[in-house]
N, C-alpha and C. Protein backbone atom coordinates (compact mmCIF):
# COMPACT_ATOMS: atom_id res chain seq x y z
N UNK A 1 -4.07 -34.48 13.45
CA UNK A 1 -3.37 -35.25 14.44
C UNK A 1 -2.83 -34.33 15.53
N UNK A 2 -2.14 -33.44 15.14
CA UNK A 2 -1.64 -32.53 16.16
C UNK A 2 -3.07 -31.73 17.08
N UNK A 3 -4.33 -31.82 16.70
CA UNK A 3 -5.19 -31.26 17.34
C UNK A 3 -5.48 -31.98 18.19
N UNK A 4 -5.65 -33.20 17.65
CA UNK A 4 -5.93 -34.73 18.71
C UNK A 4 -4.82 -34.45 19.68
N UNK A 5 -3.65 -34.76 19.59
CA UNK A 5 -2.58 -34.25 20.67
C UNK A 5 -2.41 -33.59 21.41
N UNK A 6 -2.54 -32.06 21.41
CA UNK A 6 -2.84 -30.93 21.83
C UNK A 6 -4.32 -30.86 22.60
N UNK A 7 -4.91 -31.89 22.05
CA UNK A 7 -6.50 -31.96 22.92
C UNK A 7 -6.00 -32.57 24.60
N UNK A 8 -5.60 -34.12 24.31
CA UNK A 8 -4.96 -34.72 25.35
C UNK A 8 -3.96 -34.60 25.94
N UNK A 9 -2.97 -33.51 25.64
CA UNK A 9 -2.15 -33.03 26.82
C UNK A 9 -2.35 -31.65 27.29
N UNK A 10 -3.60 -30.85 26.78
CA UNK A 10 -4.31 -29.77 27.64
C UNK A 10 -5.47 -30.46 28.73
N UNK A 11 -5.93 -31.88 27.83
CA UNK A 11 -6.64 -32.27 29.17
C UNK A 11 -5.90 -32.49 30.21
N UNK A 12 -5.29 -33.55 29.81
CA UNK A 12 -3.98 -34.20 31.14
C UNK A 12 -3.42 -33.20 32.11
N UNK A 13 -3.65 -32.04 31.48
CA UNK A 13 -2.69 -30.73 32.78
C UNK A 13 -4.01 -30.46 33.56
N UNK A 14 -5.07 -30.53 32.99
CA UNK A 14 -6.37 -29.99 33.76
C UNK A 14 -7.34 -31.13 34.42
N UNK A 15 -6.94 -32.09 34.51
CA UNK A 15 -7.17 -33.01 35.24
C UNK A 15 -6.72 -34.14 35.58
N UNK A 16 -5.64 -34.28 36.48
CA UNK A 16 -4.94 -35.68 36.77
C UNK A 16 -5.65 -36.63 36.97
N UNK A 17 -7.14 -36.82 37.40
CA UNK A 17 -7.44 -38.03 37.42
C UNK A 17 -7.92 -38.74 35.95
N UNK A 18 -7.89 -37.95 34.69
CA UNK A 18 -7.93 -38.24 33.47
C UNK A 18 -6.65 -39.06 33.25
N UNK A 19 -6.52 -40.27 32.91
CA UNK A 19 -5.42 -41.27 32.15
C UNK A 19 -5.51 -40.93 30.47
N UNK A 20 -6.69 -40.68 30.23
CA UNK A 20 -6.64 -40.45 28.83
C UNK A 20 -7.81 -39.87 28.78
N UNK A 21 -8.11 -38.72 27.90
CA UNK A 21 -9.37 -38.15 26.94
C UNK A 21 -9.27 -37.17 25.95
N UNK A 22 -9.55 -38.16 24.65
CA UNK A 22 -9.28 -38.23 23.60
C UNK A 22 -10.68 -37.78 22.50
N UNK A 23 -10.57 -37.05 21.72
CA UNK A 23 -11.77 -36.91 20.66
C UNK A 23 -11.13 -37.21 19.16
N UNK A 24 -11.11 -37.97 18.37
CA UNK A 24 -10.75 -38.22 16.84
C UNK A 24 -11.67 -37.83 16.02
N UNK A 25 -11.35 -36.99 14.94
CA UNK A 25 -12.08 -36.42 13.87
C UNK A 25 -12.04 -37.20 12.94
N UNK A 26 -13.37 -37.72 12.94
CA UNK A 26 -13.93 -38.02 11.42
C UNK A 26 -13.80 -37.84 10.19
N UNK A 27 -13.35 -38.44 9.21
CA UNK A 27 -12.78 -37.19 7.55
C UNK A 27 -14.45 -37.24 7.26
N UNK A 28 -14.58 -36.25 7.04
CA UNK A 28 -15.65 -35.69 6.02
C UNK A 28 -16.93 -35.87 6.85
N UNK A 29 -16.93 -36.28 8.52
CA UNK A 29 -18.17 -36.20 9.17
C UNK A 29 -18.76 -37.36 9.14
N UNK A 30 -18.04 -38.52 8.55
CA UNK A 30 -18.79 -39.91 8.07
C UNK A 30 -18.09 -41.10 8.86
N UNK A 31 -18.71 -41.92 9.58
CA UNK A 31 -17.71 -42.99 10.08
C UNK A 31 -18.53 -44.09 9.49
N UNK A 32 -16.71 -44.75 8.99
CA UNK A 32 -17.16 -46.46 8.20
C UNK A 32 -16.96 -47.42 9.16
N UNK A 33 -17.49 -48.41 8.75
CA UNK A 33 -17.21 -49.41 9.64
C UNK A 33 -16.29 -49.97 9.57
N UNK A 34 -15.38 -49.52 8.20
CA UNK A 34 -13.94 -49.80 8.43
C UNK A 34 -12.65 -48.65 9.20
N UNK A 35 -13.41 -47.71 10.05
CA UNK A 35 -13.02 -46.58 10.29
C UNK A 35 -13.05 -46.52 11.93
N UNK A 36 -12.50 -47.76 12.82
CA UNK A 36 -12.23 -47.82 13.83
C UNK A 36 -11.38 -46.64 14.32
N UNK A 37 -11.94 -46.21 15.86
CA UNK A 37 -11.19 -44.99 16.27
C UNK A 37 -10.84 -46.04 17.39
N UNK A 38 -8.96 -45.72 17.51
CA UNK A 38 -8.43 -46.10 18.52
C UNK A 38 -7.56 -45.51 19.18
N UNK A 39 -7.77 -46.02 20.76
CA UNK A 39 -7.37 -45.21 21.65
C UNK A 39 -6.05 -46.00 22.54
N UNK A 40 -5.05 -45.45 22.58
CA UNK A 40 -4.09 -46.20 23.44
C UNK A 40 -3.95 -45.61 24.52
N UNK A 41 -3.92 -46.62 25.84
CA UNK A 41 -3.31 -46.04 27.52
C UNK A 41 -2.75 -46.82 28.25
N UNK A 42 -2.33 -46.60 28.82
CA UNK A 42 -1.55 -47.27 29.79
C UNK A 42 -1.73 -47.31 31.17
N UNK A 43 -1.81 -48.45 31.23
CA UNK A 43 -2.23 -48.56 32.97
C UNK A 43 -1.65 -49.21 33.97
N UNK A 44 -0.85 -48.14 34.86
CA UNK A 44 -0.09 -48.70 35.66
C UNK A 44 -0.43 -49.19 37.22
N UNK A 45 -1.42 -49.87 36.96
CA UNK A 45 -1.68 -50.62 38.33
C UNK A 45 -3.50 -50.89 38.23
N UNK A 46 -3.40 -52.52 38.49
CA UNK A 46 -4.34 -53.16 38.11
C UNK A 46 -5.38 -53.14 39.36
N UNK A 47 -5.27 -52.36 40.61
CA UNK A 47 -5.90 -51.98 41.68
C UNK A 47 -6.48 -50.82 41.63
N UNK A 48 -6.46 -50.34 40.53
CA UNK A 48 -7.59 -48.76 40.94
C UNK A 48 -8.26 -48.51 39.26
N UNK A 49 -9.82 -48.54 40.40
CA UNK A 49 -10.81 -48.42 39.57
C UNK A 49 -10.78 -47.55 38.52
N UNK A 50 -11.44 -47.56 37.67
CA UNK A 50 -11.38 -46.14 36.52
C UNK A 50 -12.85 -46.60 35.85
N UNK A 51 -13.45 -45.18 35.76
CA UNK A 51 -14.77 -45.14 35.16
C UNK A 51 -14.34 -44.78 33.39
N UNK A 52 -15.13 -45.08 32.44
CA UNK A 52 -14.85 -45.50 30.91
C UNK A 52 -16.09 -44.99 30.74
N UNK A 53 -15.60 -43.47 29.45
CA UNK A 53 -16.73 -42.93 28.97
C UNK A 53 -16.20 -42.62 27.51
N UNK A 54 -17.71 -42.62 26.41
CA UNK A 54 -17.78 -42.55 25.17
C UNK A 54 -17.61 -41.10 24.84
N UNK A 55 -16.74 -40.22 24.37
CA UNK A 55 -16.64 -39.25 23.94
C UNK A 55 -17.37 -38.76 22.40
N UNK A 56 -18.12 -38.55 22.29
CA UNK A 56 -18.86 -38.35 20.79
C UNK A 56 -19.27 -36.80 20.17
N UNK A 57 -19.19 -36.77 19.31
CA UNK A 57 -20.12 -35.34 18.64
C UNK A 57 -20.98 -35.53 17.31
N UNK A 58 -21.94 -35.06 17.28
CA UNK A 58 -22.44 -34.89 16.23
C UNK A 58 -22.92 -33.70 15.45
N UNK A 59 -23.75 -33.45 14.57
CA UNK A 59 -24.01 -32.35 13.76
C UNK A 59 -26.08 -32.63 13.98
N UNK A 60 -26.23 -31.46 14.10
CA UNK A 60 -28.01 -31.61 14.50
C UNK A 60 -28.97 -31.95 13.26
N UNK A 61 -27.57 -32.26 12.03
CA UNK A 61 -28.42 -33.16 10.64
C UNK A 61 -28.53 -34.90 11.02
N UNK A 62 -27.64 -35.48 12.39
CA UNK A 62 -27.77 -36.89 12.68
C UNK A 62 -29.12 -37.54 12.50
N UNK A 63 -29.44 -38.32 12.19
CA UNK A 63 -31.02 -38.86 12.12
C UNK A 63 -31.68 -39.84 12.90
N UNK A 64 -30.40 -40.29 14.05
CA UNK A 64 -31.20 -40.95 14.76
C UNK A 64 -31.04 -40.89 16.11
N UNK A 65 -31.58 -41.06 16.83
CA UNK A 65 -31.61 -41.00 18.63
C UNK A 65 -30.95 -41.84 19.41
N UNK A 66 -29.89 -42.49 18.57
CA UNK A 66 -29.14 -43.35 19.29
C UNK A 66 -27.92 -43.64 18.53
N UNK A 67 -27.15 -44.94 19.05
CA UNK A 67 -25.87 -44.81 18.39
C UNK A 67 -25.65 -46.03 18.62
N UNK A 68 -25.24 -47.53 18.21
CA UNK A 68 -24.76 -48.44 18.41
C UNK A 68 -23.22 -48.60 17.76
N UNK A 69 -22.30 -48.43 18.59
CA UNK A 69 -20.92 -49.08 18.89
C UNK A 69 -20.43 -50.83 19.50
N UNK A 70 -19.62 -51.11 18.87
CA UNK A 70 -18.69 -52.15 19.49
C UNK A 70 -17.47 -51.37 20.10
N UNK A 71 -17.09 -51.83 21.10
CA UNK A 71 -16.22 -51.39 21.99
C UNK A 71 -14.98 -52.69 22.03
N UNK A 72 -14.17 -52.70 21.66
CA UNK A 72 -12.84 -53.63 22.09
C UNK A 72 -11.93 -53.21 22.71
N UNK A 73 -11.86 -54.15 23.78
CA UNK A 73 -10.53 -53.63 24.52
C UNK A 73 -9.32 -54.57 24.46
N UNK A 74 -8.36 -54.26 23.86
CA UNK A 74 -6.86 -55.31 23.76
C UNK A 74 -6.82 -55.11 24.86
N UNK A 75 -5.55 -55.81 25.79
CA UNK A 75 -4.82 -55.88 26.36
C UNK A 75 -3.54 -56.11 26.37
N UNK A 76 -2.72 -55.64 27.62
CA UNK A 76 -0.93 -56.22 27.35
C UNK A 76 -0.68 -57.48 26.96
N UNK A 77 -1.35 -58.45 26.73
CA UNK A 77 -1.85 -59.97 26.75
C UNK A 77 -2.01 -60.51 25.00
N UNK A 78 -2.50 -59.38 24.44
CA UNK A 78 -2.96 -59.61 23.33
C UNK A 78 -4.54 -59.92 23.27
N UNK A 79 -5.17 -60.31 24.58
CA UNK A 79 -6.28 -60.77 24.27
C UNK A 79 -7.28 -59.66 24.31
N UNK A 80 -8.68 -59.98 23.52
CA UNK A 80 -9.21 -59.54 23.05
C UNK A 80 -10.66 -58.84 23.59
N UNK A 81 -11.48 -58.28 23.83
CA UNK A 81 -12.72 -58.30 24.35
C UNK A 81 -13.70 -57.45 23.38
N UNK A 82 -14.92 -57.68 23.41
CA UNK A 82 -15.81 -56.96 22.72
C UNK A 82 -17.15 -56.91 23.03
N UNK A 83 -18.14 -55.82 23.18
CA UNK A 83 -19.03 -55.39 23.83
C UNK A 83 -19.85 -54.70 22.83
N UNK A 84 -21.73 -54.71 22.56
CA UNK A 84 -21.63 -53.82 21.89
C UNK A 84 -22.96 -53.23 22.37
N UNK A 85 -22.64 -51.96 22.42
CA UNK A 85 -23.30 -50.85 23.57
C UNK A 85 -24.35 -50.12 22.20
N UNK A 86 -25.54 -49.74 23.22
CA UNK A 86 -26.71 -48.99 22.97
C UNK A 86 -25.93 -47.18 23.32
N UNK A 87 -26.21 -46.16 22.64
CA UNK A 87 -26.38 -45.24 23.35
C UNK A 87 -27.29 -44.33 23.33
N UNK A 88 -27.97 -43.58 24.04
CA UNK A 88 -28.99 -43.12 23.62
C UNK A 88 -28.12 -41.14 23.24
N UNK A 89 -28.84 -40.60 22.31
CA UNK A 89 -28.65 -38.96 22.11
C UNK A 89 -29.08 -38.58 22.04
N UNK A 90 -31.09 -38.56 22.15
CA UNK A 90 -32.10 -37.96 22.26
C UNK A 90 -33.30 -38.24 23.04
N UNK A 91 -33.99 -37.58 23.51
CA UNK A 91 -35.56 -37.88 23.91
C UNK A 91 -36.25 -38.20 23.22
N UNK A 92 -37.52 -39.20 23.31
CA UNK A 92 -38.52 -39.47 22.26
C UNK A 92 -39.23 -38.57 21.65
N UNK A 93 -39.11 -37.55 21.85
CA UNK A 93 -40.08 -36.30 21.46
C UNK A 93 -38.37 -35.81 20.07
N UNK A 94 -37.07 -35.77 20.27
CA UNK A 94 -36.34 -35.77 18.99
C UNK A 94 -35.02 -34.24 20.08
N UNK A 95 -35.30 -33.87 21.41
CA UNK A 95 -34.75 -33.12 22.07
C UNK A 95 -33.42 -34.09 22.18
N UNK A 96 -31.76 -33.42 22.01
CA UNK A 96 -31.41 -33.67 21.86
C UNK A 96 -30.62 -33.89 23.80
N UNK A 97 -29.89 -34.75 23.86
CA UNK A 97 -29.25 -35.14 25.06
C UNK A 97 -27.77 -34.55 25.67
N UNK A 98 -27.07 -34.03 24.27
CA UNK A 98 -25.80 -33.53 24.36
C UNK A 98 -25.95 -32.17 24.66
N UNK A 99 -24.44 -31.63 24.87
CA UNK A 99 -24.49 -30.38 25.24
C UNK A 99 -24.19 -29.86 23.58
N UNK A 100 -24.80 -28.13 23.44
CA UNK A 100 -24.81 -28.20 22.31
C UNK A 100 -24.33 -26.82 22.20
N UNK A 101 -23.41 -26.46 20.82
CA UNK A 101 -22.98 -25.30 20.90
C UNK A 101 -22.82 -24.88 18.78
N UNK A 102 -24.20 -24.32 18.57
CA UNK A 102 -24.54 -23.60 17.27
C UNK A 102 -25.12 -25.45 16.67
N UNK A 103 -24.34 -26.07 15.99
CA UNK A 103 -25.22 -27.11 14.88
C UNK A 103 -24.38 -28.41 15.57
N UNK A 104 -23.52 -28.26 16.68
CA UNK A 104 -23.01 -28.99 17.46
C UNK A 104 -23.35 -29.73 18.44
N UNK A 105 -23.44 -30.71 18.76
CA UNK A 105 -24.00 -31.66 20.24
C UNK A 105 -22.82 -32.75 20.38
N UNK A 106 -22.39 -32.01 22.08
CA UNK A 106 -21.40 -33.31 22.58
C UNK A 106 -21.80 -34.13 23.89
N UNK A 107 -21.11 -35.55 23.86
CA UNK A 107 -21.38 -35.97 24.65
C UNK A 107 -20.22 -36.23 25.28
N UNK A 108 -20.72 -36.95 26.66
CA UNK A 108 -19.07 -37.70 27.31
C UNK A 108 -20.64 -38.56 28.30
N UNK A 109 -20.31 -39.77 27.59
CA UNK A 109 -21.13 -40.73 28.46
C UNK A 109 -20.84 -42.11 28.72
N UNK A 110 -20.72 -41.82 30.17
CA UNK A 110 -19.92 -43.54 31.19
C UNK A 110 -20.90 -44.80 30.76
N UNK A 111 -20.00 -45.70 30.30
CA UNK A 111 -19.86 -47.03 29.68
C UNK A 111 -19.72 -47.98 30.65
N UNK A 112 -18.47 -47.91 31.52
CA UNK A 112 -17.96 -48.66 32.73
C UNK A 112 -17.60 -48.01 33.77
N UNK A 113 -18.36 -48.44 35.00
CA UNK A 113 -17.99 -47.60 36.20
C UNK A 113 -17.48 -48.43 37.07
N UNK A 114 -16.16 -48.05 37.86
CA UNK A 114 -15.55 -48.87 38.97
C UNK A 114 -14.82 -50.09 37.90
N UNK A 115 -14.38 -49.50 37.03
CA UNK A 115 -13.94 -51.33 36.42
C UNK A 115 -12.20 -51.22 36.43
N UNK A 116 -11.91 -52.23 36.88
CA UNK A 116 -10.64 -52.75 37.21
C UNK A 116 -9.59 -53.22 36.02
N UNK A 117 -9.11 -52.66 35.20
CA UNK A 117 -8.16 -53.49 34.08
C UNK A 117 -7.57 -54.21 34.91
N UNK A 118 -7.41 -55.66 34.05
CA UNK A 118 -6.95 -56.80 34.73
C UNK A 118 -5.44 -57.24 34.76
N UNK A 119 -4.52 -56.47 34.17
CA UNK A 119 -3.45 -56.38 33.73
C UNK A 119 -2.99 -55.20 33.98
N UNK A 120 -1.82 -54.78 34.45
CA UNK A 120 -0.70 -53.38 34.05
C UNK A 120 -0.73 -53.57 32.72
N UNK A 121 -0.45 -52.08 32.03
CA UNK A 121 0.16 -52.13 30.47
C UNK A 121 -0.50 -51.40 29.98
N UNK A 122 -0.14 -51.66 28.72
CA UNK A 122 -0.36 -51.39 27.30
C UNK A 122 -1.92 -51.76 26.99
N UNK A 123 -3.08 -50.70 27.12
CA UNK A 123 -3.82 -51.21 26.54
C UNK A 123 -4.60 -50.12 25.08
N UNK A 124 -5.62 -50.88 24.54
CA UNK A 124 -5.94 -50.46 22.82
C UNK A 124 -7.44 -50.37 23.57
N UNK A 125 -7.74 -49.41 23.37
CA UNK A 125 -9.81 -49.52 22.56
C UNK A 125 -9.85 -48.60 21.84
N UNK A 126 -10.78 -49.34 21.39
CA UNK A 126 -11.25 -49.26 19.21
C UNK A 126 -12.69 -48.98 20.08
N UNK A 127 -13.49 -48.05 19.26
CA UNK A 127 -14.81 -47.79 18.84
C UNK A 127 -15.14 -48.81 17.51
N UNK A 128 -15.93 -49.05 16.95
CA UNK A 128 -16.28 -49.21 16.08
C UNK A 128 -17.87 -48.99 16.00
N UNK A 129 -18.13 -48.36 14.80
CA UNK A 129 -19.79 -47.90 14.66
C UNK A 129 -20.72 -48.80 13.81
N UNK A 130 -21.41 -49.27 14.80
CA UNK A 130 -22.57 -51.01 14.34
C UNK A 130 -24.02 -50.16 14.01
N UNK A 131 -23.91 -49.71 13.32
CA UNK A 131 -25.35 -48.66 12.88
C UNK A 131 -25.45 -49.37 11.63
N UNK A 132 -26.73 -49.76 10.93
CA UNK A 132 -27.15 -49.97 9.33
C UNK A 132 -26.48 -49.14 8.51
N UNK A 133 -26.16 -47.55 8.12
CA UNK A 133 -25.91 -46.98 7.39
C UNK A 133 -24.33 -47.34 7.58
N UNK A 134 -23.59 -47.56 6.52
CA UNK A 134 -22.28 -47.18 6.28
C UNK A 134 -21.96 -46.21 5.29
N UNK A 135 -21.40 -45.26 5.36
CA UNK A 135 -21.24 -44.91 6.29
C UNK A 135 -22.39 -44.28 6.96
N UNK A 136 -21.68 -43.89 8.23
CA UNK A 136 -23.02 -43.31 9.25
C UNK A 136 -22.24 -41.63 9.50
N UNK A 137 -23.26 -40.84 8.60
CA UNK A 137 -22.89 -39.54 8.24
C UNK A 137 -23.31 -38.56 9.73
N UNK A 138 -22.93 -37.82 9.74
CA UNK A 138 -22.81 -36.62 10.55
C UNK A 138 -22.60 -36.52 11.99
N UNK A 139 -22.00 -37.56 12.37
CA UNK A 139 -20.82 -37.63 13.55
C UNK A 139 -19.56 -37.27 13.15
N UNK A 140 -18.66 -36.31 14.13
CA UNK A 140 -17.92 -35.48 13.94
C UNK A 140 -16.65 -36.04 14.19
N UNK A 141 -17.00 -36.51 15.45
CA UNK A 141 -15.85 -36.91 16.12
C UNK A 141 -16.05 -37.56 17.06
N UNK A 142 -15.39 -38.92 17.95
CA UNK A 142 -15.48 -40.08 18.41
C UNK A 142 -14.16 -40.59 19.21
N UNK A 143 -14.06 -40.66 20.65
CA UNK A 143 -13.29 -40.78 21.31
C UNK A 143 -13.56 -41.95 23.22
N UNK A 144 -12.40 -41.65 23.81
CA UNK A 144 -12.82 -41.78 24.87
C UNK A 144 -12.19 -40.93 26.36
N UNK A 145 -12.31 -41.44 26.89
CA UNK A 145 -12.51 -40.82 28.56
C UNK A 145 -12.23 -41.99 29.06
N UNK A 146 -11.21 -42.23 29.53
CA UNK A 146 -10.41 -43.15 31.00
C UNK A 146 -9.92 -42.48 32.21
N UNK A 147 -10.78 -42.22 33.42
CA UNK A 147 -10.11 -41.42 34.60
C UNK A 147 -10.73 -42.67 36.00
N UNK A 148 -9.63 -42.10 36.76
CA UNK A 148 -9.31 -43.04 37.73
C UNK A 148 -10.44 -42.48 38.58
N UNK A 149 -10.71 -43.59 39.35
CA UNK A 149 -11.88 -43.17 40.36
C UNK A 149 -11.19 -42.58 42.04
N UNK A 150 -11.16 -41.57 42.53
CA UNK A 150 -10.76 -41.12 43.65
C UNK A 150 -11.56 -42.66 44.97
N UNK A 151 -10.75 -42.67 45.95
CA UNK A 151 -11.43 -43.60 46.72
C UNK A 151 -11.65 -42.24 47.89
């Protein structure tokens, strides 16, 4: 927890237009599908755009070239939304898409661009991982990326 912490307030000094970017570690490299990663931010003003990206890592034992997530976003409202996104992490040939460092591959890849939260506040997104395997072994860690769009 304190690494998670220490992640997002070394980002926050190194880039103000970051609202939040966050990476959560996985126990044991395995995410369940009861093993929602959630992210809280706050957004103070329902007029400026912010682009929304999937923060991910994996281990180069992953087995497949893609990644299906549900994405929910609460709101100050309580209400609810849910989306559930393709991502791709490899070429058809099995070359991997992330940046990679020894048995490591990361990503940071935009979901929503220019999108407007419709509310000030308090808001929640949850990952959740919609893959066949439960768990779905050798993802590391799973986050996001909320930064405001400069006009």
């Amino acid at each position: 927890m304190f690494v998670v912490l220490m992640t997002t307030i070394l980002a926050s000094c190194q880039d103000q237009s970051a609202i939040v970017d966050t990476n959560i570690e996985l126990d044991k490299h395995n995410w369940s599908y009861t093993e929602k990663v959630k992210v809280p931010l706050n957004i103070e003003s329902e007029d400026i755009p912010c682009n929304l990206y999937l923060n991910l890592r994996h281990t180069s034992d992953y087995k497949y070239s893609n990644i299906f997530l549900l994405i929910h976003i609460t709101g100050p409202d309580g209400k609810k939304s849910t989306e559930r996104r393709e991502f791709k992490l490899a070429l058809p040939d099995g070359e991997w898409l992330g940046s990679g460092s020894g048995n490591l591959y990361s990503y940071q890849i935009l979901f929503k661009e220019n999108f407007k939260f419709p509310l000030k506040g308090k808001y929640i997104i949850e990952l959740e991982q919609n893959m066949r395997d439960n768990p779905l072994d050798h993802i590391t860690d799973a986050g996001i990326r909320v930064e405001r769009v400069d006009k």
